[in-house]
C-alpha atoms as a PDB file:
ATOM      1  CA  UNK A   1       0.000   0.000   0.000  1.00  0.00           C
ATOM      2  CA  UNK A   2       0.898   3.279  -0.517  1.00  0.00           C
ATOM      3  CA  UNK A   3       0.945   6.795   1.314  1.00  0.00           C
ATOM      4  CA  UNK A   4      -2.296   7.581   0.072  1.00  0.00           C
ATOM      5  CA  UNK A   5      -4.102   4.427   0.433  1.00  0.00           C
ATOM      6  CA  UNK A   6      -2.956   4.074   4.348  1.00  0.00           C
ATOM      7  CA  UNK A   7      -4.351   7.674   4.651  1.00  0.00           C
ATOM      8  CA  UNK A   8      -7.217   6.594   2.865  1.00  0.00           C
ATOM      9  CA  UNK A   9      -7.946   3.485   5.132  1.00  0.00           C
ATOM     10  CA  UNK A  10      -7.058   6.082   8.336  1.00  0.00           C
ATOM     11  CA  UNK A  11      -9.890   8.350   7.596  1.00  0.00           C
ATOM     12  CA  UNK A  12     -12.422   5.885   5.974  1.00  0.00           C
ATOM     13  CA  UNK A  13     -11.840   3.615   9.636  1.00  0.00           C
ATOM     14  CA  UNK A  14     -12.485   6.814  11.516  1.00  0.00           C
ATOM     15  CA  UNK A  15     -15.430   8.372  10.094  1.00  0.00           C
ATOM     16  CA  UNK A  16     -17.090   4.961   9.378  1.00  0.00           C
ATOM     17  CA  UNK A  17     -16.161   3.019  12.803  1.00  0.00           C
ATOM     18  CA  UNK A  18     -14.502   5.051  15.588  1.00  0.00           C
ATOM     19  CA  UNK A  19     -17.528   8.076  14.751  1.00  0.00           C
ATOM     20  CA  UNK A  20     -20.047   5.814  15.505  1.00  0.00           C
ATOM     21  CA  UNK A  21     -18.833   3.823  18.084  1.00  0.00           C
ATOM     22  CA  UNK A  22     -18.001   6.583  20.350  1.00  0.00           C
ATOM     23  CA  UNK A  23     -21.291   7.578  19.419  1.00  0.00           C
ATOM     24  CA  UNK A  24     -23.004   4.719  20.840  1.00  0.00           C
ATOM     25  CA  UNK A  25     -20.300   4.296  23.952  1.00  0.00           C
ATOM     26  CA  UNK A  26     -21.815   8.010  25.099  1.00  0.00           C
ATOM     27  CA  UNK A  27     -25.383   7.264  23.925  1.00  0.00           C
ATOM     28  CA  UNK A  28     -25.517   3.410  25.789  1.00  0.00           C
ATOM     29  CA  UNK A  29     -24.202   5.244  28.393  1.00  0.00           C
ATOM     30  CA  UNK A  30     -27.019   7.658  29.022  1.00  0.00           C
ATOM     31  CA  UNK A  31     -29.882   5.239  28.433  1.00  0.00           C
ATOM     32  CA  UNK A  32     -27.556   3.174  31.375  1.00  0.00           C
ATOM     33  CA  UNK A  33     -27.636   6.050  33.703  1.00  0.00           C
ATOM     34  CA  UNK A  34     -31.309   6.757  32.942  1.00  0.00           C
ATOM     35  CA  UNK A  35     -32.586   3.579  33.686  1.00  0.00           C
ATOM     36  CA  UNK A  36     -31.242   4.163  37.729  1.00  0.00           C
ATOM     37  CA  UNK A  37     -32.307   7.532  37.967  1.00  0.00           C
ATOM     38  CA  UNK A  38     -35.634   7.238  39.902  1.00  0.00           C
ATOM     39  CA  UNK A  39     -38.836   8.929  38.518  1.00  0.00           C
ATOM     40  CA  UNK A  40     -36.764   9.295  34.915  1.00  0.00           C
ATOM     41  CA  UNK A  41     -39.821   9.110  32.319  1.00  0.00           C
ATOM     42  CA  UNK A  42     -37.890   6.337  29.962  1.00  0.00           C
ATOM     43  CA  UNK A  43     -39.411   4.942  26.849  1.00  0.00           C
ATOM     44  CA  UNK A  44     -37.367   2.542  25.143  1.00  0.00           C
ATOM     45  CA  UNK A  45     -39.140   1.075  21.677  1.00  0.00           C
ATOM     46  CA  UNK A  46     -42.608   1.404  23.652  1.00  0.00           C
ATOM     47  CA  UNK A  47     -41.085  -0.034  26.722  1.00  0.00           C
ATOM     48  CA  UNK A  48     -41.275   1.726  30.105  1.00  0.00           C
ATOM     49  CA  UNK A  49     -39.811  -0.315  32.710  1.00  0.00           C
ATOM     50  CA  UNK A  50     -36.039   0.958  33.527  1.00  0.00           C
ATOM     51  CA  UNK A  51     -34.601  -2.366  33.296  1.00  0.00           C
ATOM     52  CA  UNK A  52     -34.606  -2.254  29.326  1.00  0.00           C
ATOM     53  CA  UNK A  53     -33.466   1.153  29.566  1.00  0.00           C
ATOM     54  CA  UNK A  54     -30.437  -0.324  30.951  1.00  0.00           C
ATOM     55  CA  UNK A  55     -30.107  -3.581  29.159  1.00  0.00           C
ATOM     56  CA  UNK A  56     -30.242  -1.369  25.769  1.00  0.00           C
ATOM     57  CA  UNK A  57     -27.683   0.770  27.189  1.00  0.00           C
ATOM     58  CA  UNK A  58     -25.382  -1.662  28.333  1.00  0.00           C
ATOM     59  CA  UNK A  59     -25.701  -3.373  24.446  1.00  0.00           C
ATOM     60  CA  UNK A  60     -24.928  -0.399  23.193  1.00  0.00           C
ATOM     61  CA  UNK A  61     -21.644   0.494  24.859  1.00  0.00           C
ATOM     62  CA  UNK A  62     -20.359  -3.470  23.749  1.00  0.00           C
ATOM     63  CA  UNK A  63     -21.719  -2.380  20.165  1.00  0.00           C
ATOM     64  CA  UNK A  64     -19.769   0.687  20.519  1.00  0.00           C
ATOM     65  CA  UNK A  65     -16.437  -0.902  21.828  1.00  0.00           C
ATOM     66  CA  UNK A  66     -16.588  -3.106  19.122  1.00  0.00           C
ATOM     67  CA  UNK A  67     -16.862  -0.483  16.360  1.00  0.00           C
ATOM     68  CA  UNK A  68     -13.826   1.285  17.844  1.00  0.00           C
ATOM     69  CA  UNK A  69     -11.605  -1.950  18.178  1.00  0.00           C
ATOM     70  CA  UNK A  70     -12.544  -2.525  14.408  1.00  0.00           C
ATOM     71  CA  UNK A  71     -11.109   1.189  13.519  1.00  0.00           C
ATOM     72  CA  UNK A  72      -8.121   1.413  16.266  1.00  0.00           C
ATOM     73  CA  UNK A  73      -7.010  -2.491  14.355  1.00  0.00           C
ATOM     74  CA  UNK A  74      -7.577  -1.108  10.829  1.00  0.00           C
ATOM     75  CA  UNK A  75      -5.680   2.142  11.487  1.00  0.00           C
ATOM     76  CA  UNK A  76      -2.811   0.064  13.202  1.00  0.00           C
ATOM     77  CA  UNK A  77      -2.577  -2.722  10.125  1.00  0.00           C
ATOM     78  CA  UNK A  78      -2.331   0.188   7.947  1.00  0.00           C
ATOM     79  CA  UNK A  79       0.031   1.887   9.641  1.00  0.00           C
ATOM     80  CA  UNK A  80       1.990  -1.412  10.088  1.00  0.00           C
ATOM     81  CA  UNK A  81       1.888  -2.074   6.153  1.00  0.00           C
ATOM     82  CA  UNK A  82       3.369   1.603   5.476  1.00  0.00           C
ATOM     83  CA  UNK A  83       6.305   1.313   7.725  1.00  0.00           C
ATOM     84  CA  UNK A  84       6.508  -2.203   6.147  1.00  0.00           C
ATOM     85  CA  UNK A  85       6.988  -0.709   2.428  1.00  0.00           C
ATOM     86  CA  UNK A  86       9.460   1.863   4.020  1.00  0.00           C
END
């Protein structure tokens, strides 16, 4: 790979992987916090009771560490290759 591809592969891992996972690691989070916050009016997919609140959160934040393990391994593999080539 070249200088241009790696760079390529950097931003195209960022924006489509480590955006949305940090994303959902602050957005699982809430909907965790929420669902122990007493009196919290919580309505997850039609769903009331806090316990989904936080079961949706916590699946969330693994969905979200997952998305940004995916980018961090596909921007170090492509930084590996370049110094590789060099």
């Amino acid at each position: 790979m070249n200088k241009n591809t790696v760079t390529i592969v950097t931003i195209l891992a960022i924006l489509l992987c480590g955006c949305p996972g940090l994303f959902s690691l602050c957005f699982g989070g809430m909907f965790a916090l929420i669902g122990f916050v007493p009196g919290a009016d919580i309505d997850v997919f039609g769903s009331s009771d806090p316990a989904s609140a936080v079961t949706f959160g916590i699946g969330a934040i693994c969905v979200g560490i997952i998305f940004l393990l995916i980018a961090a391994g596909a921007v170090i593999l492509a930084r590996r290759k370049q110094q590789e080539m060099y």
